[in-house]
C-alpha atoms as a PDB file:
ATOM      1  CA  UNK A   1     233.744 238.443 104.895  1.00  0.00           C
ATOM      2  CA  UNK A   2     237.077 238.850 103.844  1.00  0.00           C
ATOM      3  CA  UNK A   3     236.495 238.864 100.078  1.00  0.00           C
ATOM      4  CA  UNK A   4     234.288 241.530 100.344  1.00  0.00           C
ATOM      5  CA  UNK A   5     236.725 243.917 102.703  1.00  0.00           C
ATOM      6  CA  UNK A   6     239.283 242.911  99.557  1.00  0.00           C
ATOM      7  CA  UNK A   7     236.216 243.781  97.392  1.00  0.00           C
ATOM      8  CA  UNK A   8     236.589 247.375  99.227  1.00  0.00           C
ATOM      9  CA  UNK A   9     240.256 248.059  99.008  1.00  0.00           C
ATOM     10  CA  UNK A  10     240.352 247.637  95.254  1.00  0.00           C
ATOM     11  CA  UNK A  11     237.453 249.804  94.853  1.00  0.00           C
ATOM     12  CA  UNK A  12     239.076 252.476  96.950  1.00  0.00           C
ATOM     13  CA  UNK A  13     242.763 251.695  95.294  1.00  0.00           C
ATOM     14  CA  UNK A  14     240.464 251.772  91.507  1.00  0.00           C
ATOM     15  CA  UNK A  15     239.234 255.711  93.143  1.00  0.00           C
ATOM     16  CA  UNK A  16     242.420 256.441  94.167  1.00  0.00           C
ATOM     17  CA  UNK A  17     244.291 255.721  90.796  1.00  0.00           C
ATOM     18  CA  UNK A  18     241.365 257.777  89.136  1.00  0.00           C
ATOM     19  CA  UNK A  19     241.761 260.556  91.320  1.00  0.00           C
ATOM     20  CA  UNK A  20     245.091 260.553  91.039  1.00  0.00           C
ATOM     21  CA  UNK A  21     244.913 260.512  87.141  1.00  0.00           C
ATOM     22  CA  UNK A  22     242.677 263.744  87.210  1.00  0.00           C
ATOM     23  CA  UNK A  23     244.556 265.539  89.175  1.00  0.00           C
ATOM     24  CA  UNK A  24     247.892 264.898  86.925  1.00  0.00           C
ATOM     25  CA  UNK A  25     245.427 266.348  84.478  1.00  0.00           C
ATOM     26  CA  UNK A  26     245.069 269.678  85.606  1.00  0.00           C
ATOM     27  CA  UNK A  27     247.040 272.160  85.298  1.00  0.00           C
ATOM     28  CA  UNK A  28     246.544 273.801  88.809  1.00  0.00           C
ATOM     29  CA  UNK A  29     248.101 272.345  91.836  1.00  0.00           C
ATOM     30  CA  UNK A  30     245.816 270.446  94.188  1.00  0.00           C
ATOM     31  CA  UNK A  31     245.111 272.472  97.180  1.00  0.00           C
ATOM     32  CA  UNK A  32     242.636 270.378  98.493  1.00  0.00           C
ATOM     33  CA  UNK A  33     245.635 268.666 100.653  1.00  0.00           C
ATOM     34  CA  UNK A  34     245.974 264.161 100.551  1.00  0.00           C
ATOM     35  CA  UNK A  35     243.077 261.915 100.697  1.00  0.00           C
ATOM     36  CA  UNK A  36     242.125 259.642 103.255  1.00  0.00           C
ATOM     37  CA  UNK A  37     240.180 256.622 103.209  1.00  0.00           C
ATOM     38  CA  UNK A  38     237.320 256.172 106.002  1.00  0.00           C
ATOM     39  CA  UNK A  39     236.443 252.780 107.925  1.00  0.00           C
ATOM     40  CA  UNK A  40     233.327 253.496 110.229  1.00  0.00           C
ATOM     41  CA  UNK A  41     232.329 250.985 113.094  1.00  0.00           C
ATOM     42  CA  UNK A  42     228.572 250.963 113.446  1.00  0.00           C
ATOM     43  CA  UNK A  43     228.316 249.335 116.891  1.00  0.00           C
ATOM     44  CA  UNK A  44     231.374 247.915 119.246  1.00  0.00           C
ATOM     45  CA  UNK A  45     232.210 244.325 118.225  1.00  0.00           C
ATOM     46  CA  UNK A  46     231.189 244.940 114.471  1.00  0.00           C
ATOM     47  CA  UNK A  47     233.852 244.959 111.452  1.00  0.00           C
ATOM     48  CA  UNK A  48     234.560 248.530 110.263  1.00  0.00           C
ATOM     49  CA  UNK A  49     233.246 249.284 106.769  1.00  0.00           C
ATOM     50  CA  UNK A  50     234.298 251.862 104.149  1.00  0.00           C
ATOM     51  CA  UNK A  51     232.330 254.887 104.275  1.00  0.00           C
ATOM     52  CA  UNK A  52     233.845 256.919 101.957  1.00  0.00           C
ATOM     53  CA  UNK A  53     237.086 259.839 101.211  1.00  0.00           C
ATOM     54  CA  UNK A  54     238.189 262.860 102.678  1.00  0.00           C
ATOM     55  CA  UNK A  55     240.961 265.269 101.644  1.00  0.00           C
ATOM     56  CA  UNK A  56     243.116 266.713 104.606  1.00  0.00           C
ATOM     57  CA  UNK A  57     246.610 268.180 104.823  1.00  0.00           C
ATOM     58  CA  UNK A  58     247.255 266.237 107.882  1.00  0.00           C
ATOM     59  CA  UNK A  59     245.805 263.367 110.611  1.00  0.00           C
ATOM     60  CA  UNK A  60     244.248 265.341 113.037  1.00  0.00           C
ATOM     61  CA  UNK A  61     242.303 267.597 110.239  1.00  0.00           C
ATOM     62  CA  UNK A  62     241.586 264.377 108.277  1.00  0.00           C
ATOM     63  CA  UNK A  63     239.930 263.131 111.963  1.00  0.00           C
ATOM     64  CA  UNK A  64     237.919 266.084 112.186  1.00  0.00           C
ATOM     65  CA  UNK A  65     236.524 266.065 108.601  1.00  0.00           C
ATOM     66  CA  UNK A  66     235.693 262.419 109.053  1.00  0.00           C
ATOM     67  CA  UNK A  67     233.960 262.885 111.953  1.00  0.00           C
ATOM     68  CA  UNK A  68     231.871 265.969 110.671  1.00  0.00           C
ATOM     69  CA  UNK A  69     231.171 264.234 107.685  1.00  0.00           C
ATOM     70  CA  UNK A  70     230.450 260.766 108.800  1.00  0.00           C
ATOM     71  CA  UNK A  71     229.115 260.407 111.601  1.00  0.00           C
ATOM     72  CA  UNK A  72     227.760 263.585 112.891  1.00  0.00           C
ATOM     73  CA  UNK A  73     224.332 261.876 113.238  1.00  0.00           C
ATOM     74  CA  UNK A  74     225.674 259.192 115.425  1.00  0.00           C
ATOM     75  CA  UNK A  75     225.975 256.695 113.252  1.00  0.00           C
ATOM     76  CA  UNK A  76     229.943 254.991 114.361  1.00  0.00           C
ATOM     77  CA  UNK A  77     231.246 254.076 117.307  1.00  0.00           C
ATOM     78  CA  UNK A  78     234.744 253.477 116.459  1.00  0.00           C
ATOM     79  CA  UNK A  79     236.750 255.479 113.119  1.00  0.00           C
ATOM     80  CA  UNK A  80     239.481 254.783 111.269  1.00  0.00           C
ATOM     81  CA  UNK A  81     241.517 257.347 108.790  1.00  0.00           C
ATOM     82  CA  UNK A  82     244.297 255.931 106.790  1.00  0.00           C
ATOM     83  CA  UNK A  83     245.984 257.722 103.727  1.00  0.00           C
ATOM     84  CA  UNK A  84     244.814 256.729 100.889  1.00  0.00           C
ATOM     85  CA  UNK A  85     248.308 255.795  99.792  1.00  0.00           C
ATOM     86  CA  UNK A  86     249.201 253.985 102.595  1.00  0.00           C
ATOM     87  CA  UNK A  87     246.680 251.183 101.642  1.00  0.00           C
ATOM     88  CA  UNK A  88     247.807 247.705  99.694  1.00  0.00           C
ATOM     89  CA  UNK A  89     245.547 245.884  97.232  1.00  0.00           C
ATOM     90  CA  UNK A  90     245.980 242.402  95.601  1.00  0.00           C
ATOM     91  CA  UNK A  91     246.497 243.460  91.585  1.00  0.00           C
ATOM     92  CA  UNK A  92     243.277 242.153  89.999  1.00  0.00           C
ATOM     93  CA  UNK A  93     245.370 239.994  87.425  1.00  0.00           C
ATOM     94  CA  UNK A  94     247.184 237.970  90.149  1.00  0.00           C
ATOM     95  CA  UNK A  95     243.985 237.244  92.107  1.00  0.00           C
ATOM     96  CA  UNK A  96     243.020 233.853  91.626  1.00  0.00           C
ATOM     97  CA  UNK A  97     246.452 232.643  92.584  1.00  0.00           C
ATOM     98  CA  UNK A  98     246.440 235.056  95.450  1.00  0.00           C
ATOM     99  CA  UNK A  99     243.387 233.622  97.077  1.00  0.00           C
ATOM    100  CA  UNK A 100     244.053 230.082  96.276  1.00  0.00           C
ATOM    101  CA  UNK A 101     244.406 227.507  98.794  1.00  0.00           C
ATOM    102  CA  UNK A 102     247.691 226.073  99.659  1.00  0.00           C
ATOM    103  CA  UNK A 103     247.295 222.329  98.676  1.00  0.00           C
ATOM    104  CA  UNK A 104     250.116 221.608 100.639  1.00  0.00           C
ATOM    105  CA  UNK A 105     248.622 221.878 104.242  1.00  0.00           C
ATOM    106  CA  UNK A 106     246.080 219.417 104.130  1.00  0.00           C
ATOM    107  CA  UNK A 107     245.125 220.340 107.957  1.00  0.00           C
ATOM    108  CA  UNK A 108     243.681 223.649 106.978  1.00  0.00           C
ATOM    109  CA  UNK A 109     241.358 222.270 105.543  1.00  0.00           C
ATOM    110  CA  UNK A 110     239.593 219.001 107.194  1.00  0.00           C
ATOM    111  CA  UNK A 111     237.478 217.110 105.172  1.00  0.00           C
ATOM    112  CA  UNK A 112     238.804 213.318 105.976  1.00  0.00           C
ATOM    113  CA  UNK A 113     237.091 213.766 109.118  1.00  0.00           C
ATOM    114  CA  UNK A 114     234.022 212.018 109.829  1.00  0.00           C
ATOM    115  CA  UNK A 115     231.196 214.085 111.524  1.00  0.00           C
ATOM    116  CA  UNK A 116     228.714 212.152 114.078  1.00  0.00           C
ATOM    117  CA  UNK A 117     224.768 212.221 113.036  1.00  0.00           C
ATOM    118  CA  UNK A 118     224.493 214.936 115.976  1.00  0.00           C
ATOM    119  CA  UNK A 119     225.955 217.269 114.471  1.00  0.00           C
ATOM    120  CA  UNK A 120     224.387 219.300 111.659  1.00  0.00           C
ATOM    121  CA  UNK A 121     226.623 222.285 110.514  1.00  0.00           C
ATOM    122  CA  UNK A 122     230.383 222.717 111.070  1.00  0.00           C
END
């Protein structure tokens, strides 16, 4: 579950960086105000997913566009809207020793113990 919400936040930081790069590109100004990520909440009790961007000048407009956008068909229950910039990825090049275990802490992870026959999955 968690790999694939850190699966999400490098996509969005990999969009971000790109949108960023073609907007240095043009020679207008962006008047299209800062972009927002989206996390939607299909039901209550349910992780929130990414559902996609939205540019906004501020919160409460990036809210509204969300909500027009997103779910107009009744499709969350709970939203998030977070800047765009405001969100931390793990650099893909520093990954694997990101997400390895810590050897050190034994407890974390409990294989030494002995399961009784009951007992099928743990």
């Amino acid at each position: 579950m968690e790999r694939g919400f850190v699966k999400q936040l490098r996509h969005m930081q990999k969009n971000t960086q790109q949108n960023k790069q073609m907007s240095e590109t043009k020679d207008t100004e962006d008047t299209q105000g800062k972009l927002w990520e989206v996390f939607i909440q299909s039901k209550k009790g349910l992780p929130f997913k990414h559902f996609g961007s939205v540019h906004a000048f501020d919160k409460e407009m990036a809210v509204q566009n969300a909500r027009d956008l997103y779910t107009r068909r009744g499709e969350g229950k709970g939203m998030w809207v977070v800047p765009a910039d405001a969100i931390v990825a793990v650099d893909p090049a520093n990954d694997a020793s990101f997400f390895e275990p810590a050897d050190d802490k034994v407890y974390r992870h409990p294989t030494f113990y002995e399961l009784p026959d009951g007992i099928k999955n743990m």
